[in-house]
C-alpha atoms as a PDB file:
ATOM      1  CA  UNK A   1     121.765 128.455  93.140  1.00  0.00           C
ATOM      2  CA  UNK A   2     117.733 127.540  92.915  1.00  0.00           C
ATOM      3  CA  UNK A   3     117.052 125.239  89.885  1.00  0.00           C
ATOM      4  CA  UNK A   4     114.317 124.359  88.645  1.00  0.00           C
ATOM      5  CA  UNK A   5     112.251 121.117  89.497  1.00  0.00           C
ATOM      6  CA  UNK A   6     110.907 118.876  86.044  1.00  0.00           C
ATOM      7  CA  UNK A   7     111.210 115.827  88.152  1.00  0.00           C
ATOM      8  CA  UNK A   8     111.639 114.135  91.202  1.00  0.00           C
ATOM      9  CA  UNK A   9     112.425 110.990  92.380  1.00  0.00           C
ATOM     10  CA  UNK A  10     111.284 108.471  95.184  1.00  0.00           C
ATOM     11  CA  UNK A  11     110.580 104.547  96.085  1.00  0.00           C
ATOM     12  CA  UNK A  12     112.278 103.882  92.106  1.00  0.00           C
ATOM     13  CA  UNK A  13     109.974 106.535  90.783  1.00  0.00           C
ATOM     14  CA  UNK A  14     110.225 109.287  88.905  1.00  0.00           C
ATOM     15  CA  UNK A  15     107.488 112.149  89.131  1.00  0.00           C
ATOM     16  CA  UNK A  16     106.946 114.813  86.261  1.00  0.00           C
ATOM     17  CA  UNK A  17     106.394 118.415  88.367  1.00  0.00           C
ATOM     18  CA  UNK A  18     105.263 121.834  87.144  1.00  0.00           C
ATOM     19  CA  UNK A  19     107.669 124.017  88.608  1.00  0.00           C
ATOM     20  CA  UNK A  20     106.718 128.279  88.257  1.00  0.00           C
ATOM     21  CA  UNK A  21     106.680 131.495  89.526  1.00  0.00           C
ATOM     22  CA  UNK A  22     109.732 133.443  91.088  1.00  0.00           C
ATOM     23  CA  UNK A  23     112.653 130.928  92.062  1.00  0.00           C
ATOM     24  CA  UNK A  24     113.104 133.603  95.329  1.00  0.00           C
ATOM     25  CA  UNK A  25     109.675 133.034  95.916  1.00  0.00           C
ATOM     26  CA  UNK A  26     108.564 131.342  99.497  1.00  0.00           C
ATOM     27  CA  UNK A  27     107.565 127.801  98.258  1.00  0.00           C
ATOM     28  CA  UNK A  28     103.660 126.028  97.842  1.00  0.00           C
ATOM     29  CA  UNK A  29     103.512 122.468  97.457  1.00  0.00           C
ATOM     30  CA  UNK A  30     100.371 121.779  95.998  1.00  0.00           C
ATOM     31  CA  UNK A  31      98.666 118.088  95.598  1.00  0.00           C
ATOM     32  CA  UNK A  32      96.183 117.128  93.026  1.00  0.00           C
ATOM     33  CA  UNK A  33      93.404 114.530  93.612  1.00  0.00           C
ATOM     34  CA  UNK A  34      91.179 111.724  91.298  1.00  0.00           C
ATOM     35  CA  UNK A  35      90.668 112.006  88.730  1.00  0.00           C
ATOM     36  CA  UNK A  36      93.339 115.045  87.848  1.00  0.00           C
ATOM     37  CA  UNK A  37      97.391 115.484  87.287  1.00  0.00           C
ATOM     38  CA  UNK A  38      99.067 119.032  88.418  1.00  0.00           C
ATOM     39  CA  UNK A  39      97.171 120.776  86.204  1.00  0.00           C
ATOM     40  CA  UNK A  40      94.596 121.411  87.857  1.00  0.00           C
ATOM     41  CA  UNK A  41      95.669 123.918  89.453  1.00  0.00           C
ATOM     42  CA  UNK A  42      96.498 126.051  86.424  1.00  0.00           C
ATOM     43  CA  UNK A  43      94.098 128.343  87.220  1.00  0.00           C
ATOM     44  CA  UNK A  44      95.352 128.954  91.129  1.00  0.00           C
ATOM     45  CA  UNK A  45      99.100 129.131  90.509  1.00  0.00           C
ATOM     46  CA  UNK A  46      99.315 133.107  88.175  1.00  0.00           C
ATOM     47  CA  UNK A  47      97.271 134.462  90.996  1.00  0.00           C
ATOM     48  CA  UNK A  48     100.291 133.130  93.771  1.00  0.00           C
ATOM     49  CA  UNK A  49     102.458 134.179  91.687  1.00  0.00           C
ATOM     50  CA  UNK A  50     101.790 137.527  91.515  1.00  0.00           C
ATOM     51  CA  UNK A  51     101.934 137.564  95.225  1.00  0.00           C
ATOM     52  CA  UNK A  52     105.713 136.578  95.026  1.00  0.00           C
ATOM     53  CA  UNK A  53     104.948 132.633  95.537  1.00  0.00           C
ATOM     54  CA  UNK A  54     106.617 129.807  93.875  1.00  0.00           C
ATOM     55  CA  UNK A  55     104.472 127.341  92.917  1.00  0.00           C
ATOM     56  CA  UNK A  56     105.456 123.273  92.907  1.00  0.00           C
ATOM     57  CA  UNK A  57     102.929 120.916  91.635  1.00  0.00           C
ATOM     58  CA  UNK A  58     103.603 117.350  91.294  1.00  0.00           C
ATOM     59  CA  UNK A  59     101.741 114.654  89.683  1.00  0.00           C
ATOM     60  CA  UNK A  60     101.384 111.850  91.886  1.00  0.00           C
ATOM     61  CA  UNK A  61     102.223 108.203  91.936  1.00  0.00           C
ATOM     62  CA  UNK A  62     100.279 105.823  89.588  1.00  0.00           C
ATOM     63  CA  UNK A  63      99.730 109.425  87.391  1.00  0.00           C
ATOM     64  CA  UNK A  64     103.159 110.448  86.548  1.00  0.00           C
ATOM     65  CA  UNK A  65     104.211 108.077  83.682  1.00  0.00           C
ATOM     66  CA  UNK A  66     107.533 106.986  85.463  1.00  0.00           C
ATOM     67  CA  UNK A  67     105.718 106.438  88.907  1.00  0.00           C
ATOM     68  CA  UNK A  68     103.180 103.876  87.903  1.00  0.00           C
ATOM     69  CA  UNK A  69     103.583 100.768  90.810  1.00  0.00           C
ATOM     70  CA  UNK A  70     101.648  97.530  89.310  1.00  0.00           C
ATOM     71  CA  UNK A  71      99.922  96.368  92.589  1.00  0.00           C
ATOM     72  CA  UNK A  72      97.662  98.330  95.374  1.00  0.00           C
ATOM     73  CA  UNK A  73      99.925  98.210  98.311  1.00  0.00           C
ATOM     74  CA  UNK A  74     102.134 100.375  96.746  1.00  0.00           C
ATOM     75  CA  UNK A  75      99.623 103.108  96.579  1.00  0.00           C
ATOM     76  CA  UNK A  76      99.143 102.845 100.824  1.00  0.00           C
ATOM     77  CA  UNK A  77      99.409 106.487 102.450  1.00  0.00           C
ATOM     78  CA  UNK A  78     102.784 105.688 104.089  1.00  0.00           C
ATOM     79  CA  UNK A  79     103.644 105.353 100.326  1.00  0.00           C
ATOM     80  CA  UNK A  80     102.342 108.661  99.103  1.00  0.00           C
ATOM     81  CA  UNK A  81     103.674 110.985 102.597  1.00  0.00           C
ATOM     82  CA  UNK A  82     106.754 109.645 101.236  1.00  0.00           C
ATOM     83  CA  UNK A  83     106.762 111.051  97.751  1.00  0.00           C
ATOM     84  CA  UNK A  84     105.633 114.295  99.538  1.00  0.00           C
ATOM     85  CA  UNK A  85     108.145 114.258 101.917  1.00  0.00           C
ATOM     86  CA  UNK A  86     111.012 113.536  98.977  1.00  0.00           C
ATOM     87  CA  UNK A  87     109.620 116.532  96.708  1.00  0.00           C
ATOM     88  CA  UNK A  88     109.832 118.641  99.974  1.00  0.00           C
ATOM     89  CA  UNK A  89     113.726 117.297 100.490  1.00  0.00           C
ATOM     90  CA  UNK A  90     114.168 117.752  96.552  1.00  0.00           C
ATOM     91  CA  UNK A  91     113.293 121.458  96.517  1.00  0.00           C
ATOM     92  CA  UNK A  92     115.298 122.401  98.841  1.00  0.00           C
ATOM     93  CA  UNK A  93     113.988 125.522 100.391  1.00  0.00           C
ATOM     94  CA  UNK A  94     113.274 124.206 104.127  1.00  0.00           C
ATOM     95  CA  UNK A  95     109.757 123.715 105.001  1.00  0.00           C
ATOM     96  CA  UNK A  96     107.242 124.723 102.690  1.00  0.00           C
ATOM     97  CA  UNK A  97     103.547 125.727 102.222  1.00  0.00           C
ATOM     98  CA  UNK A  98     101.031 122.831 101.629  1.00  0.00           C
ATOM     99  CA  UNK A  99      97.845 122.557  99.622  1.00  0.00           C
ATOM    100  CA  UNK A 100      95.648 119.501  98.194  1.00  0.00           C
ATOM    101  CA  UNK A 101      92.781 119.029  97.184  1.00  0.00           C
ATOM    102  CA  UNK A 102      90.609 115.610  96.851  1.00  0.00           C
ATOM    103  CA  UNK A 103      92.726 113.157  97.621  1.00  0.00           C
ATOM    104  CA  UNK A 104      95.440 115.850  97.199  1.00  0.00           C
ATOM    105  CA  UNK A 105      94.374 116.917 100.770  1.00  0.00           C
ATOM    106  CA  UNK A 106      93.875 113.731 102.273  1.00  0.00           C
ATOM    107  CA  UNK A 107      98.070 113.200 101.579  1.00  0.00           C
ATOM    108  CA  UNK A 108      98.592 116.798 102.943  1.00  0.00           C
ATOM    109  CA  UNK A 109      96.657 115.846 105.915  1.00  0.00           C
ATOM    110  CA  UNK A 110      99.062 113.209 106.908  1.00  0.00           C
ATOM    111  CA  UNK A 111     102.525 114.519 105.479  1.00  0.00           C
ATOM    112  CA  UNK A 112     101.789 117.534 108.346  1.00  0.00           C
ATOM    113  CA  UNK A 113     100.819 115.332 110.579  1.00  0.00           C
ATOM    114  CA  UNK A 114     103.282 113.261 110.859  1.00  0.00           C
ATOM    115  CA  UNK A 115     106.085 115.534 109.485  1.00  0.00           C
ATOM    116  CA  UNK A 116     105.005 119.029 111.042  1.00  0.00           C
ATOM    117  CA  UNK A 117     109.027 120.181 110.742  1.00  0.00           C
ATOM    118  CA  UNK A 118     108.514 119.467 106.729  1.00  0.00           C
ATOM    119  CA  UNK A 119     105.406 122.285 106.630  1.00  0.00           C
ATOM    120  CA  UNK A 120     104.875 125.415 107.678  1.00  0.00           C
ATOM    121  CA  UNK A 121     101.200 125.817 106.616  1.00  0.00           C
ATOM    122  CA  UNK A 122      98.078 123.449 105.588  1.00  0.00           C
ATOM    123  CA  UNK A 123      95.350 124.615 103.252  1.00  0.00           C
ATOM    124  CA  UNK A 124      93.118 121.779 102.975  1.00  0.00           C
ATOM    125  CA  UNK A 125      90.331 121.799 100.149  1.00  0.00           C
ATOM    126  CA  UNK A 126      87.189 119.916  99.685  1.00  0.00           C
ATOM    127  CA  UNK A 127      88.438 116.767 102.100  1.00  0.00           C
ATOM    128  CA  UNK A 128      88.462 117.225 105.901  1.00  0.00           C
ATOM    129  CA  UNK A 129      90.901 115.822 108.067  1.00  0.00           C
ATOM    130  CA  UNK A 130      90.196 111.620 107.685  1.00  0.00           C
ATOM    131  CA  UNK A 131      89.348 111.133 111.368  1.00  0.00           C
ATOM    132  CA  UNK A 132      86.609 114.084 110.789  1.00  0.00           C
ATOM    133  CA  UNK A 133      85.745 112.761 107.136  1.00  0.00           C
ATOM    134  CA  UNK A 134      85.672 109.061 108.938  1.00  0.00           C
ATOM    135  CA  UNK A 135      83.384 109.999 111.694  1.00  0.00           C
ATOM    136  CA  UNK A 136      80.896 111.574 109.430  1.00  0.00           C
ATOM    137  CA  UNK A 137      80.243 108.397 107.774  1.00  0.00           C
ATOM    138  CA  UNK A 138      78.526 107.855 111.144  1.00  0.00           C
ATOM    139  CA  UNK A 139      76.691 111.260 111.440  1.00  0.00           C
ATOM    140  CA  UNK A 140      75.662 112.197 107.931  1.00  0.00           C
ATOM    141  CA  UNK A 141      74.543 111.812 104.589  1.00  0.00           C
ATOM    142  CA  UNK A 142      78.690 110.883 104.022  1.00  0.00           C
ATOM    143  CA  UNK A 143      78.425 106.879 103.625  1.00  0.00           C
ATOM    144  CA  UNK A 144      75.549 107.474 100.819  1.00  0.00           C
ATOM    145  CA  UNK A 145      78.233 110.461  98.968  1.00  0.00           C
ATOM    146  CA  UNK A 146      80.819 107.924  99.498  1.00  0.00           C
ATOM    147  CA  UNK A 147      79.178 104.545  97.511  1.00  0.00           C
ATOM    148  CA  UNK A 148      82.297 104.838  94.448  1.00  0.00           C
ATOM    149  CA  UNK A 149      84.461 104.022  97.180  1.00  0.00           C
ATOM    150  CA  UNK A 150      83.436 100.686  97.824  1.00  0.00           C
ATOM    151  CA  UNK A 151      82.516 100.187  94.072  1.00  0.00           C
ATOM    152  CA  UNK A 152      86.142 100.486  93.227  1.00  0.00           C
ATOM    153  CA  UNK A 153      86.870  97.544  95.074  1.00  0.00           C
ATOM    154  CA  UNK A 154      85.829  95.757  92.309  1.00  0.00           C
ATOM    155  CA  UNK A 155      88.512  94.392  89.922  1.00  0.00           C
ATOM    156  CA  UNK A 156      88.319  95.250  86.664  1.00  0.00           C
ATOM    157  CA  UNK A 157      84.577  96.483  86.142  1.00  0.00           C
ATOM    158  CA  UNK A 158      85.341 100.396  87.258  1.00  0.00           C
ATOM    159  CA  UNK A 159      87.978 100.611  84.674  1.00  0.00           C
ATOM    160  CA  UNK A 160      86.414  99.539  82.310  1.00  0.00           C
ATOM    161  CA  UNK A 161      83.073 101.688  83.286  1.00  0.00           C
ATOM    162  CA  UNK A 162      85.128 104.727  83.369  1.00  0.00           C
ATOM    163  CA  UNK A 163      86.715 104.367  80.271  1.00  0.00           C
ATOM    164  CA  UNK A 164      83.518 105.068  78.634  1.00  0.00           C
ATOM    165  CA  UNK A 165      84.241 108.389  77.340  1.00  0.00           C
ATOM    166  CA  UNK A 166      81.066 109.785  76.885  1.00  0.00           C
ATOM    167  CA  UNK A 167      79.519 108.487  79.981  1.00  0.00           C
ATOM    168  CA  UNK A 168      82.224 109.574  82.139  1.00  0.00           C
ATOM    169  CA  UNK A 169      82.279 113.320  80.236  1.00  0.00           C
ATOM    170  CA  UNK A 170      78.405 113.341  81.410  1.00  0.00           C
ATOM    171  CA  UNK A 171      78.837 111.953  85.030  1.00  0.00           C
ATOM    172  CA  UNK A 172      81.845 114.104  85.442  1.00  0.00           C
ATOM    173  CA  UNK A 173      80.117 117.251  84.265  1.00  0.00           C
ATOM    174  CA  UNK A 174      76.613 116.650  86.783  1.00  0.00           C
ATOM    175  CA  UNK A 175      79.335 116.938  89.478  1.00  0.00           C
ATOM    176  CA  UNK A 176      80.036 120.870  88.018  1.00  0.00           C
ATOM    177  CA  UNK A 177      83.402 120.017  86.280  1.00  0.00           C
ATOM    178  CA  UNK A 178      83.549 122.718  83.039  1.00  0.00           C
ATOM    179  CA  UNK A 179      84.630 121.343  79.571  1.00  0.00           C
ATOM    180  CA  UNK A 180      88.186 122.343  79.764  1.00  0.00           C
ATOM    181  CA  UNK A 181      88.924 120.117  82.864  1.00  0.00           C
ATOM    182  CA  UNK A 182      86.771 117.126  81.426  1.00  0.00           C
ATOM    183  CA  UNK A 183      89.398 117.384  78.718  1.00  0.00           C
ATOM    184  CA  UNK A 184      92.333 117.141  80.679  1.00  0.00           C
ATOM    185  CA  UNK A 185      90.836 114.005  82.636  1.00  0.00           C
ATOM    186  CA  UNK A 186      90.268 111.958  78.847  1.00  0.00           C
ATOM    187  CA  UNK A 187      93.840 113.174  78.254  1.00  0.00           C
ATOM    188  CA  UNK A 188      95.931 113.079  81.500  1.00  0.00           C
ATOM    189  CA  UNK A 189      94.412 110.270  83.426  1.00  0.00           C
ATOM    190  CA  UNK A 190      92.219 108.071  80.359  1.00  0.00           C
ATOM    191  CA  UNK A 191      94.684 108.370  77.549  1.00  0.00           C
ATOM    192  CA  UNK A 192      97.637 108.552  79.499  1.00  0.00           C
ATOM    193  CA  UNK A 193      97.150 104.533  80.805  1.00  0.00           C
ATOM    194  CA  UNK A 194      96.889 106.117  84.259  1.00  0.00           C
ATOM    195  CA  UNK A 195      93.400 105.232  85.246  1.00  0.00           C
ATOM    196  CA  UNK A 196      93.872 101.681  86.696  1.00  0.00           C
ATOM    197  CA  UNK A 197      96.648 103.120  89.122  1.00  0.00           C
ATOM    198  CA  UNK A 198      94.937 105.761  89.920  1.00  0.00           C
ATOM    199  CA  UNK A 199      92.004 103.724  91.240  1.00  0.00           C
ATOM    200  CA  UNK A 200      94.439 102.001  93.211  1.00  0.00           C
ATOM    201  CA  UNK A 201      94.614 104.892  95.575  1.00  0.00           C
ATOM    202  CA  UNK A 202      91.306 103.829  96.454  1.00  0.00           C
ATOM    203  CA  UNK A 203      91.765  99.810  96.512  1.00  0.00           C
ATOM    204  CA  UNK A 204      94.904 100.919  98.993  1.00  0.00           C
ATOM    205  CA  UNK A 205      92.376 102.420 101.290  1.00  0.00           C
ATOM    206  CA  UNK A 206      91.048  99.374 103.144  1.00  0.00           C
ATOM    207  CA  UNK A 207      94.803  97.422 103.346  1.00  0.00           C
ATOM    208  CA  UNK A 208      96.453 100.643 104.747  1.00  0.00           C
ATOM    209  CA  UNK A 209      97.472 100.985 108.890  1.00  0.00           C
ATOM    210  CA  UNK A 210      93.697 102.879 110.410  1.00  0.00           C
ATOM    211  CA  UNK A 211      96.015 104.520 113.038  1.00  0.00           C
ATOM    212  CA  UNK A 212      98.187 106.040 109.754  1.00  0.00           C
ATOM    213  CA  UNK A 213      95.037 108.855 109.748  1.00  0.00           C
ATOM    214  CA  UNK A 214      94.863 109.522 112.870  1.00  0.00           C
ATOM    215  CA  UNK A 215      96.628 112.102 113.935  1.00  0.00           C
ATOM    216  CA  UNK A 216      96.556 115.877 114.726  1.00  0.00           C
ATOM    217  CA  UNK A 217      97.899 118.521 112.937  1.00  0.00           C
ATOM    218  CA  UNK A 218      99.686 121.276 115.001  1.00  0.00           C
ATOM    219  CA  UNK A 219     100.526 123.532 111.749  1.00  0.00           C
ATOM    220  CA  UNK A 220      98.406 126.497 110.834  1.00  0.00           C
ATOM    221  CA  UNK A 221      95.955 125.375 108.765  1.00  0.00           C
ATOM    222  CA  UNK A 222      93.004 126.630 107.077  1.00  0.00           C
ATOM    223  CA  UNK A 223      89.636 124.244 105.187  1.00  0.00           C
ATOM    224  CA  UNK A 224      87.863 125.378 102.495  1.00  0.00           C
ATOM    225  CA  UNK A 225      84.622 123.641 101.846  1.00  0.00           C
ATOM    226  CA  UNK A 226      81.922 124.060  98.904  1.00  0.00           C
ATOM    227  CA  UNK A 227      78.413 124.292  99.091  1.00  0.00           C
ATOM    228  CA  UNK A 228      77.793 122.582  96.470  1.00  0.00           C
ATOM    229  CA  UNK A 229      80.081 119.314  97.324  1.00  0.00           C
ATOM    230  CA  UNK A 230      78.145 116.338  95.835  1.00  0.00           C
ATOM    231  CA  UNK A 231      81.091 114.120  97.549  1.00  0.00           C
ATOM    232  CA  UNK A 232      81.675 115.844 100.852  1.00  0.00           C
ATOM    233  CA  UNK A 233      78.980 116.149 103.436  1.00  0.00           C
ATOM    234  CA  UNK A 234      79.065 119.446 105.559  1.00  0.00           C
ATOM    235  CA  UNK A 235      79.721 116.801 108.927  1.00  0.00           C
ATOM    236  CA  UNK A 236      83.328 116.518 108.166  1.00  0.00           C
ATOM    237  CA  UNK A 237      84.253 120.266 107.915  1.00  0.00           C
ATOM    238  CA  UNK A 238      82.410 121.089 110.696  1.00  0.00           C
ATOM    239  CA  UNK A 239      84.159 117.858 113.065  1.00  0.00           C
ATOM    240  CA  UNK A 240      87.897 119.114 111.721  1.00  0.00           C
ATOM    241  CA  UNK A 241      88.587 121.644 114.296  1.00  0.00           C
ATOM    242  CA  UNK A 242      89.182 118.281 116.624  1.00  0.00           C
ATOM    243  CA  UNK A 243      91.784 117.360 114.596  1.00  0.00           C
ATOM    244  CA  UNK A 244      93.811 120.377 114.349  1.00  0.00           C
ATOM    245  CA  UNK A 245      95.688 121.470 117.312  1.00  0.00           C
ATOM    246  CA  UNK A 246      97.377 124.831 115.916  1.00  0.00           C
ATOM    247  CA  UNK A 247      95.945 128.335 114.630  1.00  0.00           C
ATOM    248  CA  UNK A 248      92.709 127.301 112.537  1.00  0.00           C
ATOM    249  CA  UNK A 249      90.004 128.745 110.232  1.00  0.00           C
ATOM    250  CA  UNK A 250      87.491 127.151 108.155  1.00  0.00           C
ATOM    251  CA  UNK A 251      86.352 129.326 104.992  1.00  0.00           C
ATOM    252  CA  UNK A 252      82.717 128.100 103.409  1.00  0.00           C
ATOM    253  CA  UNK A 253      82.531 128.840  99.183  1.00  0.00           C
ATOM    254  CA  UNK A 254      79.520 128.812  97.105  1.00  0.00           C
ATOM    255  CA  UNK A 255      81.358 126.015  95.222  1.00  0.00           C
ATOM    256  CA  UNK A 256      81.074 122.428  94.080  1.00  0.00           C
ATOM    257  CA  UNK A 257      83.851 120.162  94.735  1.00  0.00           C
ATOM    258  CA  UNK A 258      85.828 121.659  92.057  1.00  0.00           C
ATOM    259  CA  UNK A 259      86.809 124.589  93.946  1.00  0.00           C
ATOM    260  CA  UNK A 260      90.600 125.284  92.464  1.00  0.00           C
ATOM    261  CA  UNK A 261      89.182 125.510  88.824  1.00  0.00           C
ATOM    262  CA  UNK A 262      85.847 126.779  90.152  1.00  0.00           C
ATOM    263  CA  UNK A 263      87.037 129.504  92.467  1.00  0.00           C
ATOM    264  CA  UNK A 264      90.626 130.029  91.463  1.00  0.00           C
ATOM    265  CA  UNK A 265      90.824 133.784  93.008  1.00  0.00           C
ATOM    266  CA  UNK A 266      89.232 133.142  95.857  1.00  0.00           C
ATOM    267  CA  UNK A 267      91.075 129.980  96.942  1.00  0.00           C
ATOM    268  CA  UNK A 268      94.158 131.963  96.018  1.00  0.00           C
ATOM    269  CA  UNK A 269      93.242 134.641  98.511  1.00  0.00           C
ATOM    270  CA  UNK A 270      92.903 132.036 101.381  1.00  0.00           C
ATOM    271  CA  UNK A 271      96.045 130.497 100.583  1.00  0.00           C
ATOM    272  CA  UNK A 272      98.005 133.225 100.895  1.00  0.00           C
ATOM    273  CA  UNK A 273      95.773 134.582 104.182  1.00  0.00           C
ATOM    274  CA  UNK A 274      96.687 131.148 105.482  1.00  0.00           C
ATOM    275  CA  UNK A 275     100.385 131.742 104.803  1.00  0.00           C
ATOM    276  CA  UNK A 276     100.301 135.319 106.246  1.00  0.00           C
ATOM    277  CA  UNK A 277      98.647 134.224 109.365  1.00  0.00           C
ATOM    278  CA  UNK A 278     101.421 131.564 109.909  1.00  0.00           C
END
């Protein structure tokens, strides 16, 4: 019989999940991004499950209280496919629907790339496939979005630069966050002690394998891009059709980069196109 996921466990680790909608239900993964646990898609998951959809949202390494590795090469992508891959093994159910968003996506990215038997569909939200998102650094306004990245390099200083709750409530708002999910980022990733691992998802960026990005996704998948993106240049979205060898669609929202809290019906509606097309 189907049971209910709280937790899961990988690597040592133990990761909290929301687990909802019917049990029956045809499984979605979906993967949060920085600076956000699972619930940020609380707005996205009703909508799937009134469509019959059971929902499984994990919060990822360094967030999850139990899954918080001290140094940065344990935050390397190999690292995170491999929590993916266990939650996928953990529910059970075969193959299952993938979404992420932020660096949500980036994880989804590779976890169907290199484990296309583990997913039967890709929705990919805000970040392009890397190899597209890489190239664009070369072709557009991307390097400029991209400056944090190389900030957080920096020991010590961004921590203690984005602890500075009212700063960060500002900066995080200009980038068209709403009050509700500025909350849940003091709570869930400041509070919580998970801000210093979190970052390491970044610091893990320039020690991890470049060929671990690389490549192409044979799944159905569908992008979904905002507008409005203050983070993501148009470049990459436009250079991920390269990348993807299967059935494809890329859907364009008046949105910033905030698109599951932003545009919760509407993202719903593509996921579960996506999932009918496949």
């Amino acid at each position: 019989m189907t049971a209910r996921l709280t937790t899961f466990t990988n690597d040592g680790l133990t990761f909290d999940v929301i687990d909802e909608g019917p049990l029956d239900g045809e499984p979605i993964v979906l993967l949060h991004g920085w600076p956000q646990t699972a619930t940020e898609w609380e707005r996205v998951t009703p909508l799937l499950h009134e469509r019959g959809y059971r929902t499984i949202a994990p919060t990822q390494r360094g967030y999850s209280r139990g899954a918080r590795p001290r140094w940065r090469w344990e935050y390397r992508m190999s690292k995170l496919v491999g929590d993916t891959v266990a939650l996928v093994e953990a529910i059970g159910a075969g193959p299952v629907h993938l979404v992420g968003h932020d660096w949500g996506s980036t994880v989804a990215w590779a976890t169907a790339a290199r484990h296309p038997a583990k997913v039967r569909s890709l929705t990919s939200v805000s970040v392009p496939h890397p190899m597209a998102f890489m190239r664009s650094m070369l072709s557009s306004t991307q390097v400029f979005r991209s400056w944090y990245m190389l900030a957080f390099q920096v020991p010590w200083i961004p921590e203690l630069v984005l602890r500075q709750r009212k700063q960060l409530s500002r900066g995080l708002a200009r980038t068209g966050m709403d009050d509700k999910q500025i909350a849940h980022v003091l709570d869930e990733v400041i509070d919580s002690g998970a801000l210093k691992y979190s970052v390491h998802w970044y610091r893990a960026m320039f020690i991890a394998n470049p060929l671990a990005v690389r490549g192409e996704v044979s799944v159905p998948t569908t992008h979904v891009r905002g507008t409005r993106d203050r983070f993501i240049a148009r470049q990459g979205a436009d250079l991920t059709s390269r990348y993807v060898t299967g059935p494809y669609q890329l859907e364009v929202l008046d949105a910033s980069h905030w698109i599951p809290e932003e545009r919760p019906a509407d993202l719903a509606a593509i996921i579960v196109a996506r999932i009918d097309g496949s």
